[in-house]
C-alpha atoms as a PDB file:
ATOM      1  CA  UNK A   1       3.978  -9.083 -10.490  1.00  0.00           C
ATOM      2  CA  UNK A   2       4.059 -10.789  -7.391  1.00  0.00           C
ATOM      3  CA  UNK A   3       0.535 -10.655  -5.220  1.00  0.00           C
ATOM      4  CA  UNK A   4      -2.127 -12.765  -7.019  1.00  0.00           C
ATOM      5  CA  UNK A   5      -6.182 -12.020  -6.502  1.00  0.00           C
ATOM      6  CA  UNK A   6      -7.253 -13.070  -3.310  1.00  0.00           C
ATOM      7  CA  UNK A   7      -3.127 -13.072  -1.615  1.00  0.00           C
ATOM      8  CA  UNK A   8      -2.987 -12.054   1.915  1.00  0.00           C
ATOM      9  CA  UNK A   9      -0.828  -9.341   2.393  1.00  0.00           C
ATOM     10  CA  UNK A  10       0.041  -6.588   5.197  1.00  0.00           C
ATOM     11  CA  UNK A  11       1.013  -2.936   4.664  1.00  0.00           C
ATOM     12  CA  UNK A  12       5.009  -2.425   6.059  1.00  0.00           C
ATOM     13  CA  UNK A  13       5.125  -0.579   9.034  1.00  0.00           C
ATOM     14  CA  UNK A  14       7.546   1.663   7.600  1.00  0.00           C
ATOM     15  CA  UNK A  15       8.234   6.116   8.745  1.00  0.00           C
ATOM     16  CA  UNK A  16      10.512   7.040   5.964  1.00  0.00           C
ATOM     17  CA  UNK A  17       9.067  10.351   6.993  1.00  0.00           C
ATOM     18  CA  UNK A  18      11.006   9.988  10.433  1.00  0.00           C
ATOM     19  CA  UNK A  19      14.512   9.430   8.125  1.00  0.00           C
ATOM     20  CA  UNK A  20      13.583  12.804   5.683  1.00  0.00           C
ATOM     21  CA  UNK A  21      11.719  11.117   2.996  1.00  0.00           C
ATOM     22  CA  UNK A  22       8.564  13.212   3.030  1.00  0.00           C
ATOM     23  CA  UNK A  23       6.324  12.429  -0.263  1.00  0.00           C
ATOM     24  CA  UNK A  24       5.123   8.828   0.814  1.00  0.00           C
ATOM     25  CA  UNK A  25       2.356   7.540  -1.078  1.00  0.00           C
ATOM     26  CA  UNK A  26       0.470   5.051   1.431  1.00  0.00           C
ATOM     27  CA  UNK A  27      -1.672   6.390   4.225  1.00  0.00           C
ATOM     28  CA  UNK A  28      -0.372   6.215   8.077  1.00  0.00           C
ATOM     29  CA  UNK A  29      -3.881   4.306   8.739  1.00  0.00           C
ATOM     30  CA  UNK A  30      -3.160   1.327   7.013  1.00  0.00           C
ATOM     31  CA  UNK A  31       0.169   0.875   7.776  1.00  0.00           C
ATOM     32  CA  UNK A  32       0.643  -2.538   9.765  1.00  0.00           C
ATOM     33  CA  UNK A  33      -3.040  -3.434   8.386  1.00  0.00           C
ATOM     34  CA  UNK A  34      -3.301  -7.060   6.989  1.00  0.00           C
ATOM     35  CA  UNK A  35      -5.696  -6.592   3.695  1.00  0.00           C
ATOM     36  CA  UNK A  36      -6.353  -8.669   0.412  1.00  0.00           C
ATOM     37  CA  UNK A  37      -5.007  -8.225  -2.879  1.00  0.00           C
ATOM     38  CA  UNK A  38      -8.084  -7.142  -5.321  1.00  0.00           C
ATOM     39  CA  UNK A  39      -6.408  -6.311  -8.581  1.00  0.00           C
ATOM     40  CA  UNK A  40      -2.709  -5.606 -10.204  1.00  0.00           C
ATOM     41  CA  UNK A  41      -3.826  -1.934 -11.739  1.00  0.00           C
ATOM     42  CA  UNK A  42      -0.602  -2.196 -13.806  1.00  0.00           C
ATOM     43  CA  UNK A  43       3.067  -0.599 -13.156  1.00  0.00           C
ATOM     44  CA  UNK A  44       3.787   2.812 -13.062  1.00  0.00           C
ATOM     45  CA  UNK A  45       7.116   5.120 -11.877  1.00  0.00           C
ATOM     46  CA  UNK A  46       7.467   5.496  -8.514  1.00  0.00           C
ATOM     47  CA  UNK A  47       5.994   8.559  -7.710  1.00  0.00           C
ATOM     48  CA  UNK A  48       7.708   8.635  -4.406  1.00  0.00           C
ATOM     49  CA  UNK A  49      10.937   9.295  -6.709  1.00  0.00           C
ATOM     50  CA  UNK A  50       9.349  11.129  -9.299  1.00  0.00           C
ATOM     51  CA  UNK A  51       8.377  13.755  -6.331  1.00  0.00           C
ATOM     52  CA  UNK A  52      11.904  14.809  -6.411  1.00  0.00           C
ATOM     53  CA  UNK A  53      12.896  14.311  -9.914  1.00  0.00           C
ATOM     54  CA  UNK A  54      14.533  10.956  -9.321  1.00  0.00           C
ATOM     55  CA  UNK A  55      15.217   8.079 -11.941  1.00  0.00           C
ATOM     56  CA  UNK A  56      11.999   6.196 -10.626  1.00  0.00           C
ATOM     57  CA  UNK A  57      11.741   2.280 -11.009  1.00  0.00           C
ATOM     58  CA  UNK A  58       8.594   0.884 -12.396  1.00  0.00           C
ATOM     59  CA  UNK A  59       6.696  -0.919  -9.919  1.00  0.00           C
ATOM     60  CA  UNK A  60       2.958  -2.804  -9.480  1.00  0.00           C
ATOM     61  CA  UNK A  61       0.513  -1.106  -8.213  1.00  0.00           C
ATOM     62  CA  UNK A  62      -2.632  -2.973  -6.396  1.00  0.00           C
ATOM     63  CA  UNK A  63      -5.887  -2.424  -5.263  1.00  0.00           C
ATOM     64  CA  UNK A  64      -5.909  -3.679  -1.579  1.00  0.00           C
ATOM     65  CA  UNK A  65      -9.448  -4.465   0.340  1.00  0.00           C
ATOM     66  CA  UNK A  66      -9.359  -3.767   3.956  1.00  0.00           C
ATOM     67  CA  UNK A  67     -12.135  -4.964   6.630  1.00  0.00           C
ATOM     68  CA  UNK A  68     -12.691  -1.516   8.424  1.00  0.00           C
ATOM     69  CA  UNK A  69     -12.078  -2.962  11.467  1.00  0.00           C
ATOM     70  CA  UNK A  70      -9.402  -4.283  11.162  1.00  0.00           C
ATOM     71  CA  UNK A  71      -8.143   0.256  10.393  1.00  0.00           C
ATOM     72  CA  UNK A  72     -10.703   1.252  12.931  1.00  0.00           C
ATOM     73  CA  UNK A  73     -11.754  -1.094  15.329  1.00  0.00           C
ATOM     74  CA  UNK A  74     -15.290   0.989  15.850  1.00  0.00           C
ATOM     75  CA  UNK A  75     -16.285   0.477  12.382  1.00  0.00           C
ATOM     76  CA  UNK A  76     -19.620  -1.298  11.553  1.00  0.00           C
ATOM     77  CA  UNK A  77     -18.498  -4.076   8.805  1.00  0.00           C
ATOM     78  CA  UNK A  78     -17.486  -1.631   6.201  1.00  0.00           C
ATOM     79  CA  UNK A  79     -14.656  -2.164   3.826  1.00  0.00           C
ATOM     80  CA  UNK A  80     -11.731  -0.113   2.627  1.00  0.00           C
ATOM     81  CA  UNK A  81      -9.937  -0.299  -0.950  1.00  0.00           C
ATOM     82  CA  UNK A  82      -6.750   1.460  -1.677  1.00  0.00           C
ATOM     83  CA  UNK A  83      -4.020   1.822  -4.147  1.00  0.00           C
ATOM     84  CA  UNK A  84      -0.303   0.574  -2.809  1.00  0.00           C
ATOM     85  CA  UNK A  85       2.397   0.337  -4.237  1.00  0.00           C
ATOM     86  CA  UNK A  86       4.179  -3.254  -4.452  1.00  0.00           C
ATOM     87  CA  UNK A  87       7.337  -2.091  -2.411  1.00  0.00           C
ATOM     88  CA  UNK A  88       4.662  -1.325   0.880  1.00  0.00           C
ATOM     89  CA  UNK A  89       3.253  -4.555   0.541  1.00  0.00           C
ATOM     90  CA  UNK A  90       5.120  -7.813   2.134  1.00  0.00           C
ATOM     91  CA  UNK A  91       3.115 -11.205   2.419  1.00  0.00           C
ATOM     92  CA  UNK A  92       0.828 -11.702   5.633  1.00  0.00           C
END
């Protein structure tokens, strides 16, 4: 594991979809988005691998807290939490 509680992290802006990689398991929205690291949830295959019958690593996953503006700047003060993958996060 590499985030801690409470680490700053960003989403990659990443479009494997653009190179033919098509089952991508983090949301367009958040992509580029600068969130917190809530909670390692454990590690799990990489279900981006497992989509296509691949040999799939085991990586973290993390609950990540987003301010909703910071994903939609009209948003009144919410926040958003999300599972990612380690391999889309990259310190902020």
């Amino acid at each position: 594991m590499i985030f801690a509680p409470g680490s700053a992290v960003r989403v990659r802006d990443d479009w494997p979809e653009r190179r033919g990689r098509c089952h991508i398991r983090t949301p367009h929205y958040v992509r580029g988005v600068e969130g917190k690291i809530v909670r390692h949830l454990g590690d799990f295959a990489n279900p981006e691998d497992l989509a296509f019958a691949r040999p799939a690593a085991t990586v973290p996953l993390y609950h990540v807290r987003f301010d909703a503006r910071a994903v939609w700047p009209d948003a009144t003060g919410d926040e958003l939490m999300i599972e990612i993958f380690q391999h889309w996060l990259e310190s902020a």
